[in-house]
PDB file of N, CA and C in Angstrom:
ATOM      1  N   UNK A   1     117.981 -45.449-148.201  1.00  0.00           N
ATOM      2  CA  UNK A   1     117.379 -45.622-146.892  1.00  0.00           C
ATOM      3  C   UNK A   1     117.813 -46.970-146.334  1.00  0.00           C
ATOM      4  N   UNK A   2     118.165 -46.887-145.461  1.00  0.00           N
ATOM      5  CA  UNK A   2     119.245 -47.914-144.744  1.00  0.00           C
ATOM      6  C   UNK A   2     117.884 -49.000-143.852  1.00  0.00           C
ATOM      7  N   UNK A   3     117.847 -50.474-143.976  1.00  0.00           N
ATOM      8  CA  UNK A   3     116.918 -51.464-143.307  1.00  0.00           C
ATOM      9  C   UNK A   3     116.129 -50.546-141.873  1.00  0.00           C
ATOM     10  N   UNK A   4     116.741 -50.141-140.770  1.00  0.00           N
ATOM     11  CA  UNK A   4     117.239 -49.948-139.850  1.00  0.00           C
ATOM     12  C   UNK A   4     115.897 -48.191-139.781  1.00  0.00           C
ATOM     13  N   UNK A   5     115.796 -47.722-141.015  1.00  0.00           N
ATOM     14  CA  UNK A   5     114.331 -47.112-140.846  1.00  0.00           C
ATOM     15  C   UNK A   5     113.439 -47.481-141.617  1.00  0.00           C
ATOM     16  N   UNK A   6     113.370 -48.508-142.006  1.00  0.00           N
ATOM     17  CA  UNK A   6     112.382 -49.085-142.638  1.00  0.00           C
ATOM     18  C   UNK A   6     111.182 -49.404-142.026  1.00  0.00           C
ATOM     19  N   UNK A   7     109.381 -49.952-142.255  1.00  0.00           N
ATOM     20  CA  UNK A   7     109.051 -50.586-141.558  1.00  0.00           C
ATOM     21  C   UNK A   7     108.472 -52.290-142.138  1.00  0.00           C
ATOM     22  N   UNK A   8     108.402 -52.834-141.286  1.00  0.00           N
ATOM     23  CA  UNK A   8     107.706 -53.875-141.925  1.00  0.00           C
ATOM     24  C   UNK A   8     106.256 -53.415-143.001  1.00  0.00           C
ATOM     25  N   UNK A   9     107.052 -54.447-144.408  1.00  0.00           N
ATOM     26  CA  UNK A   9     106.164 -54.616-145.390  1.00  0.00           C
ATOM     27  C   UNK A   9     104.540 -54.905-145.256  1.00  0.00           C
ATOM     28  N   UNK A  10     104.705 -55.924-144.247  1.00  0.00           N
ATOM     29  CA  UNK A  10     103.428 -56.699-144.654  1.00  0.00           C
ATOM     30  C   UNK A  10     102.293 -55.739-143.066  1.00  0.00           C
ATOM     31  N   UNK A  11     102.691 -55.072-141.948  1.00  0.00           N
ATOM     32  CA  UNK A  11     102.063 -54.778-141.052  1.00  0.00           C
ATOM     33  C   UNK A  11     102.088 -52.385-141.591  1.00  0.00           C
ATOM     34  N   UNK A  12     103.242 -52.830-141.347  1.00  0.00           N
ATOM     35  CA  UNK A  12     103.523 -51.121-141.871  1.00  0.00           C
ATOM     36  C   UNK A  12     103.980 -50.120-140.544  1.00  0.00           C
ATOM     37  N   UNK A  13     104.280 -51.381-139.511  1.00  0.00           N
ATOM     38  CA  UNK A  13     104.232 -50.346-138.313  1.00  0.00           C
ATOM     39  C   UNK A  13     105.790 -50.916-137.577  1.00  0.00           C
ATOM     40  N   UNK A  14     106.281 -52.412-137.643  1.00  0.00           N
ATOM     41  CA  UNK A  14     107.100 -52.980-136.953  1.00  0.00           C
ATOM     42  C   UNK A  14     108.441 -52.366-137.183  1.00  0.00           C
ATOM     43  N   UNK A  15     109.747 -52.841-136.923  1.00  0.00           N
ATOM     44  CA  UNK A  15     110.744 -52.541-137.744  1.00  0.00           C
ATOM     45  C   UNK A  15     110.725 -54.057-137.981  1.00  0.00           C
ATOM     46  N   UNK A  16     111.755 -54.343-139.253  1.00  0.00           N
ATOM     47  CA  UNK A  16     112.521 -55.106-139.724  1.00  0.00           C
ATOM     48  C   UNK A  16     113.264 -55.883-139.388  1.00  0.00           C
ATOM     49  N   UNK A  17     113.320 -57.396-139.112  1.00  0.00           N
ATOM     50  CA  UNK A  17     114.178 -57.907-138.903  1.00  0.00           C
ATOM     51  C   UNK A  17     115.132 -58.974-139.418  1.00  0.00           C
ATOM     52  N   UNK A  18     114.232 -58.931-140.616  1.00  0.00           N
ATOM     53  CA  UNK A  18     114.439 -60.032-141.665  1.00  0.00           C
ATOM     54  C   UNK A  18     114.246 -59.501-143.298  1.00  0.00           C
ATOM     55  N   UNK A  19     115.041 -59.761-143.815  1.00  0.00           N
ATOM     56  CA  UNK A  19     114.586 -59.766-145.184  1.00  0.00           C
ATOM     57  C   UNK A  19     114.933 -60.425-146.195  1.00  0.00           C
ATOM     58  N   UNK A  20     113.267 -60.628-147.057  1.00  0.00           N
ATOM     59  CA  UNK A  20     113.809 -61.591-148.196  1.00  0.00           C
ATOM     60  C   UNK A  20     113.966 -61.755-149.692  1.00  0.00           C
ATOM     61  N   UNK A  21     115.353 -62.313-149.561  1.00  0.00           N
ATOM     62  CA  UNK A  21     115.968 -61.692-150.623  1.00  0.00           C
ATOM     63  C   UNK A  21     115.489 -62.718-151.836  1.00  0.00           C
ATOM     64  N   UNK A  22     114.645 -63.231-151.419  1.00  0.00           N
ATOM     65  CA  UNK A  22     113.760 -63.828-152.799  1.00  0.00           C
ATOM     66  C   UNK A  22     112.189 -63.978-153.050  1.00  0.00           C
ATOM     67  N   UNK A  23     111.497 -62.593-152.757  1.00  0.00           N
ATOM     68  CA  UNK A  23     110.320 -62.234-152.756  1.00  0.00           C
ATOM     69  C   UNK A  23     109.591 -62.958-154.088  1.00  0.00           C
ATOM     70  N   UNK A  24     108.192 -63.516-153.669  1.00  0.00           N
ATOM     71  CA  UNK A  24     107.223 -64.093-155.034  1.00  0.00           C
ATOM     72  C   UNK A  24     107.092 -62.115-155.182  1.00  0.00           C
ATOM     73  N   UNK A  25     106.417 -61.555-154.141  1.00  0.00           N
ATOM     74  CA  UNK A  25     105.864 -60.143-154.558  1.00  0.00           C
ATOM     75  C   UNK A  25     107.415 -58.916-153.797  1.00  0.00           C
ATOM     76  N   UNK A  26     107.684 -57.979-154.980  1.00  0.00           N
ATOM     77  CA  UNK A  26     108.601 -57.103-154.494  1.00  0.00           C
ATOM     78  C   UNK A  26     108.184 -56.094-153.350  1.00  0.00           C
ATOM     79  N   UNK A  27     107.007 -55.826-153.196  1.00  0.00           N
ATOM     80  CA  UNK A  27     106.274 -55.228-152.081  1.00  0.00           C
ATOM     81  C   UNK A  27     106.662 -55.893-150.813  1.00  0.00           C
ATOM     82  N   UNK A  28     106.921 -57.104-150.796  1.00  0.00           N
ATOM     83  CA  UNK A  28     106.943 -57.564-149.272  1.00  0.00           C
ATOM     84  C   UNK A  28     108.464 -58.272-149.208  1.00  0.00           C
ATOM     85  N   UNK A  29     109.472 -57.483-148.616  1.00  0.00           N
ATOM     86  CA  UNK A  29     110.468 -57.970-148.843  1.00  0.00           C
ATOM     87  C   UNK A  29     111.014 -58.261-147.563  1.00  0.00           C
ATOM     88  N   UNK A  30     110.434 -57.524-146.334  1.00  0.00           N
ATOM     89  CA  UNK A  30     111.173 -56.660-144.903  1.00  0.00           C
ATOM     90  C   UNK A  30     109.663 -57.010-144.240  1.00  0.00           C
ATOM     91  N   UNK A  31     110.275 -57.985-143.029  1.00  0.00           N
ATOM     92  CA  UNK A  31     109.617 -58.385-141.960  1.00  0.00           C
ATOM     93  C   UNK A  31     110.056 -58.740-140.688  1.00  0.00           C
ATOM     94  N   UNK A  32     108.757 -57.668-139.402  1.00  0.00           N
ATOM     95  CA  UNK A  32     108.972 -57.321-138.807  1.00  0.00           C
ATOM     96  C   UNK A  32     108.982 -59.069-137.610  1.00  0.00           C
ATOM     97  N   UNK A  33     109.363 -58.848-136.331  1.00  0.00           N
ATOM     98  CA  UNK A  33     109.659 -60.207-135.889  1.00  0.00           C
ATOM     99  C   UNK A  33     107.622 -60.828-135.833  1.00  0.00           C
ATOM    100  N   UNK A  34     106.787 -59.743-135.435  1.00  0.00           N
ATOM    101  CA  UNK A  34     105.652 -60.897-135.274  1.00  0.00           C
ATOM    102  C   UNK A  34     105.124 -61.269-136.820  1.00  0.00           C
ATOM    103  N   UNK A  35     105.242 -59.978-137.828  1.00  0.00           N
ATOM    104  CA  UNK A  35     104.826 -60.866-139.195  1.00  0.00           C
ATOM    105  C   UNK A  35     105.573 -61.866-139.670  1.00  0.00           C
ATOM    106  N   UNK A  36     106.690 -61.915-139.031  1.00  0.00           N
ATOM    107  CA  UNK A  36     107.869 -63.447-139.594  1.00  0.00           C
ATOM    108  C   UNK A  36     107.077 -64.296-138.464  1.00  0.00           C
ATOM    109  N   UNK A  37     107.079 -64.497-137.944  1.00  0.00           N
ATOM    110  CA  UNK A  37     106.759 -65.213-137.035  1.00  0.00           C
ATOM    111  C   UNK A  37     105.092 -66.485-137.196  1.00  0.00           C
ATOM    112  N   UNK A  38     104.409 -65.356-137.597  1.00  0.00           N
ATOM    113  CA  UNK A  38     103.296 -65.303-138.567  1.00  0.00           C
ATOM    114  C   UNK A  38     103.370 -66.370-139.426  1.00  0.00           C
ATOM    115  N   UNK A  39     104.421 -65.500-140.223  1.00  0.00           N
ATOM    116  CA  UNK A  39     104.788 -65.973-141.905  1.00  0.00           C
ATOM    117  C   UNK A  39     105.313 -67.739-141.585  1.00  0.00           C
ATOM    118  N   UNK A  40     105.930 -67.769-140.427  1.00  0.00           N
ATOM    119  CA  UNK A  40     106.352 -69.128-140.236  1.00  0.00           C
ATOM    120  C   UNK A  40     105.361 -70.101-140.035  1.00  0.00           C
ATOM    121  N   UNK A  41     104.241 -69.653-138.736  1.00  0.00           N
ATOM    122  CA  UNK A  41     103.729 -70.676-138.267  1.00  0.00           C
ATOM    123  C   UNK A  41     102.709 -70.782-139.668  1.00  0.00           C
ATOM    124  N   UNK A  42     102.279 -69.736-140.033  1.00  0.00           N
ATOM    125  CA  UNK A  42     101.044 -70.237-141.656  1.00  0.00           C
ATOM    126  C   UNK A  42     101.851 -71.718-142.543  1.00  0.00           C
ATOM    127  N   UNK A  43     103.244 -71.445-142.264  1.00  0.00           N
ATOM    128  CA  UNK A  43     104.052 -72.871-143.260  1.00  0.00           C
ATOM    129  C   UNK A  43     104.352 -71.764-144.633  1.00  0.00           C
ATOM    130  N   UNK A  44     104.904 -70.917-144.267  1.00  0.00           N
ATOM    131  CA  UNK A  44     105.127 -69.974-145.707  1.00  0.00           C
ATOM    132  C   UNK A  44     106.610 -69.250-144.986  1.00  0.00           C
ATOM    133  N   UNK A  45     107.581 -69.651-144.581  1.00  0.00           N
ATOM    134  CA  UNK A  45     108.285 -69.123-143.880  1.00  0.00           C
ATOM    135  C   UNK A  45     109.803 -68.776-145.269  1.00  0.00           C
ATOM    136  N   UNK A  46     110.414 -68.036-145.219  1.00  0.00           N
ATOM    137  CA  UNK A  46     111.080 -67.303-145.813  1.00  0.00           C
ATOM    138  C   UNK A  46     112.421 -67.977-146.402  1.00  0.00           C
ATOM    139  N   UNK A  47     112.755 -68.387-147.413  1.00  0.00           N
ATOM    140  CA  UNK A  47     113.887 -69.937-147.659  1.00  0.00           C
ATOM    141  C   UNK A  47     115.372 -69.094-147.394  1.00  0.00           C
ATOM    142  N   UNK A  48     115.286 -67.938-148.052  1.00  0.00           N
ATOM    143  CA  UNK A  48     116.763 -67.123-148.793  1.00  0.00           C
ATOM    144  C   UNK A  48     116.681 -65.526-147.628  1.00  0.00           C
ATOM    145  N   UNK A  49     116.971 -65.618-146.976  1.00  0.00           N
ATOM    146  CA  UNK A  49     117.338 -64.537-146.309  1.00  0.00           C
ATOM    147  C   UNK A  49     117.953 -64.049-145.556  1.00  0.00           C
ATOM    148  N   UNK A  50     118.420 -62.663-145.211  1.00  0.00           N
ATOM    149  CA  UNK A  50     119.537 -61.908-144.776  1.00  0.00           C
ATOM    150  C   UNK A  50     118.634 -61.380-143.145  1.00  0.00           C
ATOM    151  N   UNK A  51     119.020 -61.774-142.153  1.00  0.00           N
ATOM    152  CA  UNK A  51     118.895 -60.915-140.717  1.00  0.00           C
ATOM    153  C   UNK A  51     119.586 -59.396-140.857  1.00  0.00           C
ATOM    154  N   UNK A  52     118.953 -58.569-140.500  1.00  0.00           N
ATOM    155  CA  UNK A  52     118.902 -57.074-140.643  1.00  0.00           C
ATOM    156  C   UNK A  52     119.269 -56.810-139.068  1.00  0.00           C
ATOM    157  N   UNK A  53     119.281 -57.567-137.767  1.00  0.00           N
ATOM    158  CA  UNK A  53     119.598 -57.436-136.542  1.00  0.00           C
ATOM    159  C   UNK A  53     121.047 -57.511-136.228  1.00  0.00           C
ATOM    160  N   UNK A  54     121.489 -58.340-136.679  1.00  0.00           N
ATOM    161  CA  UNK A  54     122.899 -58.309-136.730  1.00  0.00           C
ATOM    162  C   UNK A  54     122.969 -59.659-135.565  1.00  0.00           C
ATOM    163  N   UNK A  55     122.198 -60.448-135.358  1.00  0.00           N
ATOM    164  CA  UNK A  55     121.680 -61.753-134.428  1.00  0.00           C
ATOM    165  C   UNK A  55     120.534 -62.352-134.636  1.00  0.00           C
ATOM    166  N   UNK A  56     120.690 -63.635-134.761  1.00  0.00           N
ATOM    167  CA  UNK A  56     119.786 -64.505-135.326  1.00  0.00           C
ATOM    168  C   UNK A  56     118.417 -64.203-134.927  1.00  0.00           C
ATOM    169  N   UNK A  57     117.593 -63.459-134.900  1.00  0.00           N
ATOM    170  CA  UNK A  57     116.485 -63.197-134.807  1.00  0.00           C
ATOM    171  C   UNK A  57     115.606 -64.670-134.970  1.00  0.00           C
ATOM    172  N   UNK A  58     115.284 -64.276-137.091  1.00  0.00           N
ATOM    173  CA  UNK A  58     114.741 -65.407-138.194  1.00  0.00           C
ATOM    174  C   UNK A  58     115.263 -66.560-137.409  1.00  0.00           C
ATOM    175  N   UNK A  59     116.200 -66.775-137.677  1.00  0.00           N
ATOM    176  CA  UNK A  59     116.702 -68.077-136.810  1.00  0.00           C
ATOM    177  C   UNK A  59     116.111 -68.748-135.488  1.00  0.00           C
ATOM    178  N   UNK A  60     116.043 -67.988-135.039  1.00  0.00           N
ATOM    179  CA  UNK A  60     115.536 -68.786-133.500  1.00  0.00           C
ATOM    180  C   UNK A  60     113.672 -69.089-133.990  1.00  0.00           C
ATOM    181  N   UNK A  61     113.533 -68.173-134.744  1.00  0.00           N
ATOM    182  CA  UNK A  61     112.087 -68.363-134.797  1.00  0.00           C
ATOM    183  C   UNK A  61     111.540 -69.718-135.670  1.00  0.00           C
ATOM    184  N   UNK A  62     112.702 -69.739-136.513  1.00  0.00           N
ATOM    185  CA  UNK A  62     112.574 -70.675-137.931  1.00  0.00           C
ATOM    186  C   UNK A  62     113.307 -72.209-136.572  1.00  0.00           C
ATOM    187  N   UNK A  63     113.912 -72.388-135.791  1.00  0.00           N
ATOM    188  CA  UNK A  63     113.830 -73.096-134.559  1.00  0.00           C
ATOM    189  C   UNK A  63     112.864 -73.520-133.929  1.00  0.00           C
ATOM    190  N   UNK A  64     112.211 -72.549-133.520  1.00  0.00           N
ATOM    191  CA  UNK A  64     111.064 -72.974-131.979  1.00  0.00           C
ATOM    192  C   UNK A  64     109.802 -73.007-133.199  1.00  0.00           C
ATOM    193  N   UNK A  65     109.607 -72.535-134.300  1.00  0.00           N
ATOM    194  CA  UNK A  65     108.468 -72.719-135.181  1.00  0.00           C
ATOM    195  C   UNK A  65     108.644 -73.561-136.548  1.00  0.00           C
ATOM    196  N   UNK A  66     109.480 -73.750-136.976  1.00  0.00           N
ATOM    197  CA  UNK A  66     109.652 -74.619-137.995  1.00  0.00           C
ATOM    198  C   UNK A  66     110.408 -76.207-138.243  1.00  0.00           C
ATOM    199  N   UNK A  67     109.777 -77.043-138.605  1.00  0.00           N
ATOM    200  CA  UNK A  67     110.887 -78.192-138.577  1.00  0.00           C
ATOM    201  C   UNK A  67     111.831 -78.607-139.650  1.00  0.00           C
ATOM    202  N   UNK A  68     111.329 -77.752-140.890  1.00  0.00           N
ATOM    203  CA  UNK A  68     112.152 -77.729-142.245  1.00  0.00           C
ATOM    204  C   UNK A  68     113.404 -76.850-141.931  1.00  0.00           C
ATOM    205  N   UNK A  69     113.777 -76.037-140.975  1.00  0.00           N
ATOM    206  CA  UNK A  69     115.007 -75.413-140.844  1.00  0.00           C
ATOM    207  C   UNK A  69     115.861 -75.829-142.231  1.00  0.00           C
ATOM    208  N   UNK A  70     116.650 -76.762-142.182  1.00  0.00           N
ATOM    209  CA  UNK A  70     117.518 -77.195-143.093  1.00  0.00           C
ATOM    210  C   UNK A  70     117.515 -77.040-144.615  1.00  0.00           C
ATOM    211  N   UNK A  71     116.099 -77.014-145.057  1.00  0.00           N
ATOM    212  CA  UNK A  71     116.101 -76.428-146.148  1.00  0.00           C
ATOM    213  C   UNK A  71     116.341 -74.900-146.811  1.00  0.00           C
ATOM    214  N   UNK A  72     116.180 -73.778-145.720  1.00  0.00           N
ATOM    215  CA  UNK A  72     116.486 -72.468-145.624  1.00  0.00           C
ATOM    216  C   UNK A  72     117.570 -72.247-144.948  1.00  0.00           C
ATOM    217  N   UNK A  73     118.522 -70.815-145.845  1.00  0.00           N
ATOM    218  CA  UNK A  73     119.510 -70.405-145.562  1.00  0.00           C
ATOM    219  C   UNK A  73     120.025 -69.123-145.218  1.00  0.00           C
ATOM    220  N   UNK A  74     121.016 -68.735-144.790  1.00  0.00           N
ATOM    221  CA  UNK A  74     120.957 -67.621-144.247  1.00  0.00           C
ATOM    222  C   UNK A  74     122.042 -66.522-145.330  1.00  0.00           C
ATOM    223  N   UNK A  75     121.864 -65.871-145.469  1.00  0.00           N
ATOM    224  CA  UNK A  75     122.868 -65.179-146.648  1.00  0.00           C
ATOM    225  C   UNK A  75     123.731 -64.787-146.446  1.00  0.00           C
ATOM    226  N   UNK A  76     124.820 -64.298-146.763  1.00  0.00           N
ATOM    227  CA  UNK A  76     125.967 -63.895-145.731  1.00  0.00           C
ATOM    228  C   UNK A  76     126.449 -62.571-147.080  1.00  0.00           C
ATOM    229  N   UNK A  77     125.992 -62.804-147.881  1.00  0.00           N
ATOM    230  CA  UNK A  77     126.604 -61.463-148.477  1.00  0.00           C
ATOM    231  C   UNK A  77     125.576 -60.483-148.678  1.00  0.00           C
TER     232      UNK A  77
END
């Protein structure tokens, strides 16, 4: 099953726009833009992950909501 019909983990209803590829829990891997968004402003924002949009989604958000940017990366494989 390809990202793309997935839904977000943590709501169950969004699609996907992010996912992370270094989950504490394997249940929540795929998040949709307002539970990332969420996930950012709480200060729990996602270090190791792959955009499922194919455009910086995570990115802009981990921008206008986070100031640690630099410590998180984006995956490319």
């Amino acid at each position: 099953m390809g990202a793309h019909s997935r839904k977000c983990d943590w709501c169950g209803a969004g699609t996907p726009i992010v996912r992370d590829l270094q989950p504490v829990n394997a249940a929540y891997q795929y998040w949709c833009v307002e539970c990332a968004r969420a996930l950012i402003i709480k200060g729990d924002p996602i270090e190791v992950y792959r955009e499922l949009e194919g455009e910086p989604i995570y990115g802009r958000l981990l921008d206008e909501h986070c100031a640690l940017k630099r410590f998180y990366s984006f995956a490319s494989v």
